[in-house]
Protein backbone atom coordinates (compact mmCIF):
# COMPACT_ATOMS: atom_id res chain seq x y z
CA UNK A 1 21.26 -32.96 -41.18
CA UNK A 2 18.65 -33.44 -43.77
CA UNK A 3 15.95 -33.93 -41.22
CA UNK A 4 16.89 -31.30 -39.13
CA UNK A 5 16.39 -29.14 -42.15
CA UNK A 6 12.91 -30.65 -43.04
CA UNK A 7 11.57 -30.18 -39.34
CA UNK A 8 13.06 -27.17 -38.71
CA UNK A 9 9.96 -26.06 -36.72
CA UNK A 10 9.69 -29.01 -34.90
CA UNK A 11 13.43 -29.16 -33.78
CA UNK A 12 12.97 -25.39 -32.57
CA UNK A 13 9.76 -26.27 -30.70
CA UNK A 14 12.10 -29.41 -29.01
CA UNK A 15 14.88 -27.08 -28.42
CA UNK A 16 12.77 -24.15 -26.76
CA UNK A 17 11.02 -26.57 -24.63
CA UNK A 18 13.85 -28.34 -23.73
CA UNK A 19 15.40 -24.88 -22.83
CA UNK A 20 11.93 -23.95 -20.68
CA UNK A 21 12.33 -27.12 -18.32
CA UNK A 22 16.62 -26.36 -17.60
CA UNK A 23 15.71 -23.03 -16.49
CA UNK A 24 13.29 -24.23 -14.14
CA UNK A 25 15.32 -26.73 -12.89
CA UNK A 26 18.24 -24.26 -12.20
CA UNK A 27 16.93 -21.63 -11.56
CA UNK A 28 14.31 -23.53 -9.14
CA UNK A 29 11.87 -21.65 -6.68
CA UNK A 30 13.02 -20.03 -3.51
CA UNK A 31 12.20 -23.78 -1.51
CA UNK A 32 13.09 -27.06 -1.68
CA UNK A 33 10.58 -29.30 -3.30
CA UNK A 34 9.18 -32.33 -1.11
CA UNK A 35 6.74 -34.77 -1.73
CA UNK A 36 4.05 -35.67 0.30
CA UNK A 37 5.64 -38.12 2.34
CA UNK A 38 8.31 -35.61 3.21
CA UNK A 39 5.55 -33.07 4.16
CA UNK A 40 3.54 -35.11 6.11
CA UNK A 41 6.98 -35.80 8.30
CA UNK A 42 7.81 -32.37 8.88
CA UNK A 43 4.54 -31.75 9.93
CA UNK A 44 4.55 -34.11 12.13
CA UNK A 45 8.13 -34.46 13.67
CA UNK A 46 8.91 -30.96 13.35
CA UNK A 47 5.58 -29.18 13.54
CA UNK A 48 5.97 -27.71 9.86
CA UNK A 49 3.83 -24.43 9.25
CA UNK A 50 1.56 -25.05 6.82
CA UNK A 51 0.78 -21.65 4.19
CA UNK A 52 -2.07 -22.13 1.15
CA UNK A 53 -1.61 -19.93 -1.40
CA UNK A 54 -4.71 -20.89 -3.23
CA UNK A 55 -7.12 -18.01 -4.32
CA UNK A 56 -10.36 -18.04 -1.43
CA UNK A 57 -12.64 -20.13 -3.53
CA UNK A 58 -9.59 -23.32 -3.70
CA UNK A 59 -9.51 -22.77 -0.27
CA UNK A 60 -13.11 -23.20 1.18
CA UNK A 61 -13.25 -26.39 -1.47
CA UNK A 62 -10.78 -28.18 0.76
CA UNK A 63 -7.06 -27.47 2.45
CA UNK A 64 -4.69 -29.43 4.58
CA UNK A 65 -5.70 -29.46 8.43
CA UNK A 66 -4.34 -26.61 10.35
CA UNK A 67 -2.91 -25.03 6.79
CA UNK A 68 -2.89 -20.81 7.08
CA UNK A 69 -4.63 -19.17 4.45
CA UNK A 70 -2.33 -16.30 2.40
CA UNK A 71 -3.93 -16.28 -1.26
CA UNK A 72 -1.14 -15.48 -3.48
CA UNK A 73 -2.53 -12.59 -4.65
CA UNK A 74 -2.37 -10.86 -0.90
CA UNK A 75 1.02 -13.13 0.07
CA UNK A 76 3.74 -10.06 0.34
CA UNK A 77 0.97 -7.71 2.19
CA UNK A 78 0.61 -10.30 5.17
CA UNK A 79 3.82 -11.95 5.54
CA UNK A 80 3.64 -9.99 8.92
CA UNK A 81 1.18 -12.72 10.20
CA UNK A 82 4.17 -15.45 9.66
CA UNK A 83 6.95 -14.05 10.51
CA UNK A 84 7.37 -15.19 14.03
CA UNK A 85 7.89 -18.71 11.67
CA UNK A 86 11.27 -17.66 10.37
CA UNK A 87 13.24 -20.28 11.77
CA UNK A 88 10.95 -23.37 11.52
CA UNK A 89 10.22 -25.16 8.43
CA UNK A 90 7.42 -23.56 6.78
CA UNK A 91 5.62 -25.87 3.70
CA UNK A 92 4.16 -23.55 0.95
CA UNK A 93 0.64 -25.10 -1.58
CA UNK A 94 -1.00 -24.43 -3.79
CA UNK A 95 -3.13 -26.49 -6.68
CA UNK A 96 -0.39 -28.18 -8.34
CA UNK A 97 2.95 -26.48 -6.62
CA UNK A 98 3.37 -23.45 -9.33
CA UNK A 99 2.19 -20.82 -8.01
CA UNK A 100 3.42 -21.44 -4.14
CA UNK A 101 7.01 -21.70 -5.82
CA UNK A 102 6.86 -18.02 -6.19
CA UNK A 103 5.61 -17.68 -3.01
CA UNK A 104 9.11 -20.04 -1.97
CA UNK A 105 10.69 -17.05 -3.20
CA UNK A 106 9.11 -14.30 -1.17
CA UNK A 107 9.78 -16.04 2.08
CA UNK A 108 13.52 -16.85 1.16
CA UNK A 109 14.20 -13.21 0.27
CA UNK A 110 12.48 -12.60 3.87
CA UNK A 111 14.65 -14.29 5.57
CA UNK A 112 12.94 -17.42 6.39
CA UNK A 113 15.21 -20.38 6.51
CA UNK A 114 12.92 -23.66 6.32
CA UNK A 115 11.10 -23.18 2.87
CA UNK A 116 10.00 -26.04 1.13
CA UNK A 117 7.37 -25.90 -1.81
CA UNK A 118 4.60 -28.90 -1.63
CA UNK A 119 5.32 -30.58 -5.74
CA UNK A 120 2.56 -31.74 -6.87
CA UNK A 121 0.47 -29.47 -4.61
CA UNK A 122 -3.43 -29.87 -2.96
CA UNK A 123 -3.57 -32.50 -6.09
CA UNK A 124 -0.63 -34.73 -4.89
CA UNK A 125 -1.92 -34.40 -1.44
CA UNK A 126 -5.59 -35.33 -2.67
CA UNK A 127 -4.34 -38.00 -4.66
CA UNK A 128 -2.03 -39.73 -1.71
CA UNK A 129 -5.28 -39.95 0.40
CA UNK A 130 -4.57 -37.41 3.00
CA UNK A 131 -7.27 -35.76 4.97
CA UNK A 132 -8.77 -32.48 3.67
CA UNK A 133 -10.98 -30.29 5.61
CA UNK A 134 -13.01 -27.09 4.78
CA UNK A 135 -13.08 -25.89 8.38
């Protein structure tokens, strides 16, 4: 008791952080998150729609092969150009899989029913030696 009283701030700081990562773990993006390996099979078993939420300049530095461009910033105002996607599995990414998770969320409450939110994002990808292209 004596230490928590001597590092009060520091026990708050553990606490609130603590706190931070529960609510994103349940209250989670609108998609499942998969890892590379899982992406790379639904791509290739189930021919998985790839979406890159990146802003234009992430883009044109490198993307996943046959990824769609919807910058996050634009996402809700061309979902039109997707939606005939609803019912296959559509893989959202982004730099390191934050800001696609909101973009998980969008297409869930849209009624797509495959959504599944690249973790780790264009780094993991990058960093698991997969090709890149800036075609």
């Amino acid at each position: 008791m004596e230490f928590i009283q001597q590092n009060l701030m520091w026990v708050a700081l553990a606490a609130i952080s603590g706190g931070m990562l529960l609510w994103q773990t349940f209250n989670g993006s609108g998609g499942k998150n998969i890892s590379v390996g899982e992406a790379t099979l639904l791509i290739n078993r189930q021919d998985a729609l790839v979406v890159d939420v990146r802003e234009t300049a992430e883009w044109s530095a490198g993307h996943i092969p046959a990824a769609r461009h919807l910058p996050l910033s634009q996402f809700a105002k061309h979902l039109v150009e997707i939606e005939k996607f609803k019912d296959k599995p559509v893989i959202l990414v982004c730099a390191s899989g934050n800001r696609s998770g909101s973009a998980c969320n969008l297409l869930k409450k849209a009624g797509f029913a495959q959504v599944f939110n690249l973790a780790g994002g264009m780094r993991a990808w990058i960093d698991a030696g997969l090709p890149v292209t800036k075609k």
